[in-house]
Protein backbone atom coordinates (compact mmCIF):
# COMPACT_ATOMS: atom_id res chain seq x y z
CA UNK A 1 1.63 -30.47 10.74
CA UNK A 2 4.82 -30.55 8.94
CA UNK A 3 5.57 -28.44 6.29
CA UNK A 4 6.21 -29.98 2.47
CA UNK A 5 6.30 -26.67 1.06
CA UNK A 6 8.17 -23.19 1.96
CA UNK A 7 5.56 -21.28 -0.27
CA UNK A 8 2.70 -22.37 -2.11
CA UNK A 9 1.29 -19.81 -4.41
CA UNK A 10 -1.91 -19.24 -6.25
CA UNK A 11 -2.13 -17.30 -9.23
CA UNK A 12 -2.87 -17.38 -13.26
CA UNK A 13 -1.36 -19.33 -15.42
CA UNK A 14 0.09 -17.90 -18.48
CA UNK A 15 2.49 -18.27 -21.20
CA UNK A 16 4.15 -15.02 -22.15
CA UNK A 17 5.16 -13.90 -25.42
CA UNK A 18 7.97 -11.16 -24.74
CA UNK A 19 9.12 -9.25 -27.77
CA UNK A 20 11.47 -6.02 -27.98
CA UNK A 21 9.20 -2.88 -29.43
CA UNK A 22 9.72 0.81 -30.42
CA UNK A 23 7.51 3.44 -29.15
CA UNK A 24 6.08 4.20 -32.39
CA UNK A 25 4.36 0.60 -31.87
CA UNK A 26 3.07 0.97 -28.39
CA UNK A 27 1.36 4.53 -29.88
CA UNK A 28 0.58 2.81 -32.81
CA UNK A 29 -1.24 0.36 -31.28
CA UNK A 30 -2.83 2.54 -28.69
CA UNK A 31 -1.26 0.57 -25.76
CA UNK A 32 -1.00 1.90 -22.34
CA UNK A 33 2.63 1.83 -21.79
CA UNK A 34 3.92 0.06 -18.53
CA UNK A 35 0.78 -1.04 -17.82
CA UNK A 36 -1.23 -4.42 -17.81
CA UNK A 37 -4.40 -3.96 -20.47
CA UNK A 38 -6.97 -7.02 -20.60
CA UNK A 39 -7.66 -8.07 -23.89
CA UNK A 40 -10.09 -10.59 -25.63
CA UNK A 41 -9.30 -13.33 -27.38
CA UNK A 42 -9.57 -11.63 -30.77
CA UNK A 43 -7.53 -8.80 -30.22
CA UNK A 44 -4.84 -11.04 -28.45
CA UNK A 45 -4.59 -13.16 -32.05
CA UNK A 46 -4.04 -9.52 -33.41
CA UNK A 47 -1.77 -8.12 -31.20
CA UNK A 48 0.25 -10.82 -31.39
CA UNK A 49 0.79 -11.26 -35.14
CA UNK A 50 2.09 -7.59 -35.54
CA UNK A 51 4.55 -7.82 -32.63
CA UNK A 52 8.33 -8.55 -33.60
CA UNK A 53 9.59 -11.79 -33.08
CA UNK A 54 10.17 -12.74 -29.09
CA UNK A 55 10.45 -15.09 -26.76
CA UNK A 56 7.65 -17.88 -25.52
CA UNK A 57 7.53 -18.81 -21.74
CA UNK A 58 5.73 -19.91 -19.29
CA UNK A 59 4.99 -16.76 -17.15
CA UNK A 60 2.01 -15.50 -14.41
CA UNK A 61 3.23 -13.43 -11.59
CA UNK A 62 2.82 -15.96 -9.32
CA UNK A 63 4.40 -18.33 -11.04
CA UNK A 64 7.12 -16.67 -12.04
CA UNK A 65 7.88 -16.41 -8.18
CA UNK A 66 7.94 -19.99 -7.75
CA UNK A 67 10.24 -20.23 -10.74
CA UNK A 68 12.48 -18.16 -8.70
CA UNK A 69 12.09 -19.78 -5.48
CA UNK A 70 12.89 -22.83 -7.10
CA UNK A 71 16.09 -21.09 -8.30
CA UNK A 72 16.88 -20.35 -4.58
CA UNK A 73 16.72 -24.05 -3.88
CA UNK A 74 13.02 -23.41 -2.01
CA UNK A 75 10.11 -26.58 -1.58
CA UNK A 76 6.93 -24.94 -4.19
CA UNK A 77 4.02 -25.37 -5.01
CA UNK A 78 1.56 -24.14 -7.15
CA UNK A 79 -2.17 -23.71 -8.15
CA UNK A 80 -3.81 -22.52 -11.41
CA UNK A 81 -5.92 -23.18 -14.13
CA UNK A 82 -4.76 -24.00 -17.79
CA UNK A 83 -6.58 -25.36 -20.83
CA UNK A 84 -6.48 -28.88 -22.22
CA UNK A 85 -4.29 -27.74 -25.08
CA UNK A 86 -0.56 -27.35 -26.25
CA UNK A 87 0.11 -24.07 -23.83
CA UNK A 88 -1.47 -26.04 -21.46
CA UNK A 89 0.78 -28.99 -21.68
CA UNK A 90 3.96 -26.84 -21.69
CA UNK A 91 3.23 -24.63 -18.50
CA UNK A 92 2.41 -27.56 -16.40
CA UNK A 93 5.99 -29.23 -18.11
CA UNK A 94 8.13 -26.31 -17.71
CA UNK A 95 6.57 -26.11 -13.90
CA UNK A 96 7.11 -29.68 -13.02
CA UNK A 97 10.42 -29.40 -14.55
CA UNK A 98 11.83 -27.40 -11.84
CA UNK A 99 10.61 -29.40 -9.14
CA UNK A 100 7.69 -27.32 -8.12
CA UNK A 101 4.33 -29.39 -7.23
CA UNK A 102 1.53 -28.65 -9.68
CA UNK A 103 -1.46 -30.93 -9.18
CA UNK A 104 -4.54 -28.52 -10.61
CA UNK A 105 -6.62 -30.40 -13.49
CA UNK A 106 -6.75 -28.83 -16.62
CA UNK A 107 -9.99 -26.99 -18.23
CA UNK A 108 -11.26 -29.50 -20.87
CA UNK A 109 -14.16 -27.53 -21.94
CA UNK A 110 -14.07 -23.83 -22.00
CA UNK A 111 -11.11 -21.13 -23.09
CA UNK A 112 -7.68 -21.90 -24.09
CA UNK A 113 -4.27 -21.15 -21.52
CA UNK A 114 -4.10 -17.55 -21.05
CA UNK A 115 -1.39 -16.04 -22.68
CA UNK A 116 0.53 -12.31 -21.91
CA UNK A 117 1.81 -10.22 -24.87
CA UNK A 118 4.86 -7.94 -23.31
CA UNK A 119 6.45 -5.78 -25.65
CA UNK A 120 9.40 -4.02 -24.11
CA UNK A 121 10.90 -0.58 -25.32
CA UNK A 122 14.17 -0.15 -25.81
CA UNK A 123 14.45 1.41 -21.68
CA UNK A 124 13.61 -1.84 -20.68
CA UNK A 125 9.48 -0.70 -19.67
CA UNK A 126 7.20 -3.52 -20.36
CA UNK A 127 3.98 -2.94 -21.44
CA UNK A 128 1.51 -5.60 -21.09
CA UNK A 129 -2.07 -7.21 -22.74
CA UNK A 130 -3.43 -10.01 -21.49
CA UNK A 131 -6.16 -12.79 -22.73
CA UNK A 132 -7.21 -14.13 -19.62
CA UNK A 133 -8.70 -17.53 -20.83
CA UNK A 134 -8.55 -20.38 -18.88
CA UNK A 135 -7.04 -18.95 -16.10
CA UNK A 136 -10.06 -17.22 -14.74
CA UNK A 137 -11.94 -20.53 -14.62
CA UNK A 138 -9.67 -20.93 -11.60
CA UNK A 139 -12.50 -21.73 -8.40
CA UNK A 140 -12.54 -22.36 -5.00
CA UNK A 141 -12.91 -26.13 -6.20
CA UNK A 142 -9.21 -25.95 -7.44
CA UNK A 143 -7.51 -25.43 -3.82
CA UNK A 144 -5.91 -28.03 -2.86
CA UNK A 145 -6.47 -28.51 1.00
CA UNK A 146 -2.87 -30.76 1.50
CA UNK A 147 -0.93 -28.12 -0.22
CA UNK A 148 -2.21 -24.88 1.58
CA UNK A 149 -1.96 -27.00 4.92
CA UNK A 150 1.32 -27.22 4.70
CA UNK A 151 3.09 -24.48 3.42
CA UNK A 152 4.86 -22.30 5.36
CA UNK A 153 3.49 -19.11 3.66
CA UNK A 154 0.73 -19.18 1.48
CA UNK A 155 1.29 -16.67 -1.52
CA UNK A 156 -1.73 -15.01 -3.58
CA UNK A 157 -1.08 -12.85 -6.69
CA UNK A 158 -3.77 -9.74 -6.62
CA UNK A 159 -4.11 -10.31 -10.14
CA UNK A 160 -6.92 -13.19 -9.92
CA UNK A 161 -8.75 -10.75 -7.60
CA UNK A 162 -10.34 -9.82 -10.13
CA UNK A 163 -12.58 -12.65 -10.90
CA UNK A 164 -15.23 -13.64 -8.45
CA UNK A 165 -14.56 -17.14 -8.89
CA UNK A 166 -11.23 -17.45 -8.35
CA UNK A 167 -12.17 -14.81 -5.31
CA UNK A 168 -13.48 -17.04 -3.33
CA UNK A 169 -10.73 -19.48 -3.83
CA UNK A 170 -8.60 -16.78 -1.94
CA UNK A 171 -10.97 -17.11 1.24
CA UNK A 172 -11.22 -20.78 1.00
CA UNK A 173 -7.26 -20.66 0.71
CA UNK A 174 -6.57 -18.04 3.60
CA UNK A 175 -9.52 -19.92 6.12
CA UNK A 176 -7.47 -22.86 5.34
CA UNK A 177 -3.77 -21.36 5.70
CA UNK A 178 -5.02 -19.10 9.27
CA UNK A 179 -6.64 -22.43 10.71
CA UNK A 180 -2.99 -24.09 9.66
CA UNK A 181 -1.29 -21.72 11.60
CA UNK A 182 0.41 -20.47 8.14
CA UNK A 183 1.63 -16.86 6.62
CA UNK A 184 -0.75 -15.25 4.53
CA UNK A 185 0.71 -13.23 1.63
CA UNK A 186 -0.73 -11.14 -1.16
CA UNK A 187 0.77 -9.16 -4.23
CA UNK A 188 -1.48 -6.19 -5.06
CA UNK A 189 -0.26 -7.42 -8.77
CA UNK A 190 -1.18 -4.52 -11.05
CA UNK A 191 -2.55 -0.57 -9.93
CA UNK A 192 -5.72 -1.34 -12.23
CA UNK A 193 -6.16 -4.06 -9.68
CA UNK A 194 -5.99 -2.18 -6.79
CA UNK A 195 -8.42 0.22 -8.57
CA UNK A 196 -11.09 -1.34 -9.58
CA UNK A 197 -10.91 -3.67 -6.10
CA UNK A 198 -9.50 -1.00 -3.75
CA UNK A 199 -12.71 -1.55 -0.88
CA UNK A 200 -12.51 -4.90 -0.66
CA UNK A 201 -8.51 -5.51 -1.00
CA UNK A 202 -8.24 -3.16 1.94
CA UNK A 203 -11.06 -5.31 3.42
CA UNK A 204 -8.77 -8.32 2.84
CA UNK A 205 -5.48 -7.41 3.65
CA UNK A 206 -6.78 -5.78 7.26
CA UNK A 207 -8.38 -8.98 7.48
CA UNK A 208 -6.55 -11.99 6.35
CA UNK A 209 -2.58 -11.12 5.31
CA UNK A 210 -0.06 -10.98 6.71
CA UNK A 211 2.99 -9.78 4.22
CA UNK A 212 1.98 -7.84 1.59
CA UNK A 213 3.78 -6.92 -1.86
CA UNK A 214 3.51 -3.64 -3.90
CA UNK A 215 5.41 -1.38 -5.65
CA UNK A 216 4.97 2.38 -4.92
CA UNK A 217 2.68 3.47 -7.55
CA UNK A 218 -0.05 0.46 -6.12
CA UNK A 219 0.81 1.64 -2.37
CA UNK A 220 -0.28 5.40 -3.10
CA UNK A 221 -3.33 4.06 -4.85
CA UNK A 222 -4.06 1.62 -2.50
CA UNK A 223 -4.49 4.97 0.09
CA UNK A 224 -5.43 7.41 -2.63
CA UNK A 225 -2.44 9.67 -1.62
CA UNK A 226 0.68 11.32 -3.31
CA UNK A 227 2.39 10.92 0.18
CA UNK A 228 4.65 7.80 0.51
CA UNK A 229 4.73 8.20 4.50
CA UNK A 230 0.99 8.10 4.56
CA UNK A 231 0.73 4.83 2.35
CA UNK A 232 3.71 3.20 4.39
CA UNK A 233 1.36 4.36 8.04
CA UNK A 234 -1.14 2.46 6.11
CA UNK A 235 -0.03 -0.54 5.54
CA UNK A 236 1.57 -0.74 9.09
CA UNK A 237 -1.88 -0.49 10.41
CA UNK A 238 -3.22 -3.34 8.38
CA UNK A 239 -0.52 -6.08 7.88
CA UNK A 240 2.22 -7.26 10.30
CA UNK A 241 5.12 -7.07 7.46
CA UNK A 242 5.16 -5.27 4.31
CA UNK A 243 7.80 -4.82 1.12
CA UNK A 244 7.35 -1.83 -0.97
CA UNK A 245 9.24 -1.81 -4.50
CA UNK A 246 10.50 1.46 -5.68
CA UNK A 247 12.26 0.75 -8.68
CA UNK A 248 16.16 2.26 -8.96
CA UNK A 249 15.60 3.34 -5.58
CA UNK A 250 15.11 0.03 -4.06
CA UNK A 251 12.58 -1.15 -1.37
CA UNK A 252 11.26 -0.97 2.04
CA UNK A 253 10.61 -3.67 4.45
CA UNK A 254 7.97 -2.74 7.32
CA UNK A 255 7.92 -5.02 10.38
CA UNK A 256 8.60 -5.24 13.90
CA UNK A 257 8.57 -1.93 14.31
CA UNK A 258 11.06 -0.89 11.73
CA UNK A 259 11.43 0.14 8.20
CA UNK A 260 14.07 -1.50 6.56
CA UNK A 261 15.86 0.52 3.38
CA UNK A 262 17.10 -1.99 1.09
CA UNK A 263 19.43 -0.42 -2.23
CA UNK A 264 18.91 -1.80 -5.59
CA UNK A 265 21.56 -3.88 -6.82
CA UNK A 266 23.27 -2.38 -10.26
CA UNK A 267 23.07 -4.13 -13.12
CA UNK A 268 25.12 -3.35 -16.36
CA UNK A 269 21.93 -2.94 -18.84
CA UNK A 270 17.99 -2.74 -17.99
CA UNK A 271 16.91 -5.37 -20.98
CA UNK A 272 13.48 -6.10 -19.74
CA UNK A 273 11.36 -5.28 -16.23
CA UNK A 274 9.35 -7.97 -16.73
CA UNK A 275 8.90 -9.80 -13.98
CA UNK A 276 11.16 -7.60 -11.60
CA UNK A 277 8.49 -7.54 -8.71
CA UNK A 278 7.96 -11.36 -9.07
CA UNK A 279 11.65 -12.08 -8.21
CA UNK A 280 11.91 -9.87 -5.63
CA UNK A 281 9.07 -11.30 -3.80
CA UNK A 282 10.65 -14.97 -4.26
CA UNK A 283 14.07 -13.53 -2.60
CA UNK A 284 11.73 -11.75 0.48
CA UNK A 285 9.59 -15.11 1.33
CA UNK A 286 12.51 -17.70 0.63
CA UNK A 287 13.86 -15.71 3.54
CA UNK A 288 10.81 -15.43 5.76
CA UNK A 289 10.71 -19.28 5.31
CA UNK A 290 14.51 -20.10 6.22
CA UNK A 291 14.10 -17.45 9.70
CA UNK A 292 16.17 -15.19 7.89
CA UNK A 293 16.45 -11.30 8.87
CA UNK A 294 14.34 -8.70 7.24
CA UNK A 295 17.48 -6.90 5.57
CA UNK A 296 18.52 -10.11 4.35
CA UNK A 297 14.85 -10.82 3.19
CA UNK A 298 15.02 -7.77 1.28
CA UNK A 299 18.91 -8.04 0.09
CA UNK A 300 17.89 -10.97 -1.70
CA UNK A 301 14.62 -9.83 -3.45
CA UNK A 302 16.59 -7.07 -4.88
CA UNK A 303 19.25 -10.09 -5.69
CA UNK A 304 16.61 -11.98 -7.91
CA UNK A 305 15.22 -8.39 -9.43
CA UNK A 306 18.67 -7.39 -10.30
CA UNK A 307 19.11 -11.01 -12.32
CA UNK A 308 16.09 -11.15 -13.85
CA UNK A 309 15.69 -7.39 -15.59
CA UNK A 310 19.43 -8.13 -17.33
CA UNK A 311 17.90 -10.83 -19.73
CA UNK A 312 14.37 -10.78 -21.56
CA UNK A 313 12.07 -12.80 -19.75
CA UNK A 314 10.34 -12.75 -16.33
CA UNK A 315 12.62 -16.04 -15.08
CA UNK A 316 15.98 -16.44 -13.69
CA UNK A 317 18.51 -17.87 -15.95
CA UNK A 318 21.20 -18.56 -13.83
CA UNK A 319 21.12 -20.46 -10.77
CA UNK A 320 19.83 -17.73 -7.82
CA UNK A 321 20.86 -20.27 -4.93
CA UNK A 322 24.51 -19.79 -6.72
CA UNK A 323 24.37 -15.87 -6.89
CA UNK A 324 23.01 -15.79 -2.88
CA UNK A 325 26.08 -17.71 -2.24
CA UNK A 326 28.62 -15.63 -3.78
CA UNK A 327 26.75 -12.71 -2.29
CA UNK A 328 27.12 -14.08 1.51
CA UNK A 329 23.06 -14.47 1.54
């Protein structure tokens, strides 16, 4: 079958509200700094009117990665659940309006479009609370058969593991991508994911993916270890490729035998992490799907990453087809 799409992901949809914050307001506010908290809808309305003034965008991991393979000139598309409401309306705009396929129906009865609340100290950490909403109504109904059929990797953010619904979406999405003859791929998203989940992601990545994303905090937990060489013999034995994220230190690539050490690329100023991990998996898979090498897989995730924590916000803002370019990539 041929293939209308390089990567077609599935994931929340969110708009983000991304404000700068001291740490006398994350204590204040008993937040858990650098991590992802859940919050209701209540405490989101709360949250959000103390918080300085910031920045509104669309957002969602997995989104944000097709935002960025957009930028690399890649063929997206992408499935999620939003309200029948204002946020609603934008997402699906700002989506469309960088040529990425988005044909889910919107929730007309039921929670409003999820929304994140990052505020970001002055080091550039981004701590996160998130209202959920309509994003969790996300079911197996809402995959698209077409679009999973032909992608050339099919991309799952670890993040909607967490609702049962959207759960069995995944294994109506990967039975549909392995019959295809398509990559399976899977961000572990968050360590709270990993967890609360950590039986049955390890059931599902030995299982169904293929490439999987974490950073190095979510690999330990993944294997309950301290031991970096024991998480990376891990996920070796469980997935055929593998990029670890490891901050200033860079990444690792595991495949074909090897373990590829990719450097971080310098950036003047750390403004804002969020949505570092996001980038860097658009750079990896827009290589997977052009046959490219796994250093230059991982050369330009750290590419995208190095953009993306120089501004606030979790999407490019220049052109990341441009900066590949200039790079050789």
């Amino acid at each position: 079958m041929t293939e209308l799409f390089d990567v077609a992901a599935i994931g929340n949809a969110i708009v983000d509200v991304i404000a700068p914050a001291d740490e006398a307001f994350i204590a204040g506010e008993g937040l858990a700094r650098g991590a992802m908290t859940l919050v209701d809808e209540a405490r989101g309305r709360e949250l959000y009117a103390r918080m300085a003034p910031g920045v509104e965008t669309s957002g969602g991991s997995a989104a944000n990665t097709v935002a960025g393979l957009a930028s690399l000139g890649a063929r997206t598309a992408f499935l999620g659940k939003v309200a029948n409401d204002q946020l609603g309306e934008v997402f699906a705009h700002d989506l469309r309006a960088i040529g990425a396929h988005f044909p889910s129906l919107p929730l007309h009865d039921g929670p409003a479009t999820a929304r994140c609340l990052v505020n970001v100290t002055p080091d550039g950490q981004r701590t996160m609370c998130t209202f959920l909403g309509a994003s969790v109504e996300f079911t197996d109904d809402d995959i698209d058969p077409a679009v999973i059929e032909q992608a050339s990797i099919v991309y799952l953010e670890g993040y909607l593991f967490d609702a049962e619904p959207a759960r069995r979406g995944f294994a109506k999405a990967a039975g549909l991508a392995r019959a295809a003859g398509r990559m399976i791929a899977l961000t572990l998203s968050d360590g709270f994911v990993v967890e609360r989940h950590r039986a049955a992601l390890l059931g599902f990545i030995g299982s169904q993916v293929d490439l999987l994303f974490a950073n190095e905090a979510e690999a330990l937990a993944l294997f309950e270890t301290d031991d970096l060489a024991v998480a990376l013999d891990g996920l070796r034995s469980r997935t055929r490729l593998a990029a670890v994220t490891r901050s200033e230190q860079g990444s690792l690539l595991l495949g074909d035998g090897e373990v590829v050490s990719i450097p971080a690329v310098p950036v003047e100023k750390v403004v804002d992490t969020t949505g570092a991990g996001d980038q860097y998996a658009a750079g990896v898979m827009y290589g997977l799907a052009k046959g490219r090498s796994l250093e230059v897989c991982g050369r330009l995730g750290a590419l995208a990453a190095a953009e993306v924590i120089s501004h606030y916000g979790p999407r490019p803002q220049v052109s990341l087809r441009e900066l590949a370019g200039r790079e050789g990539l």
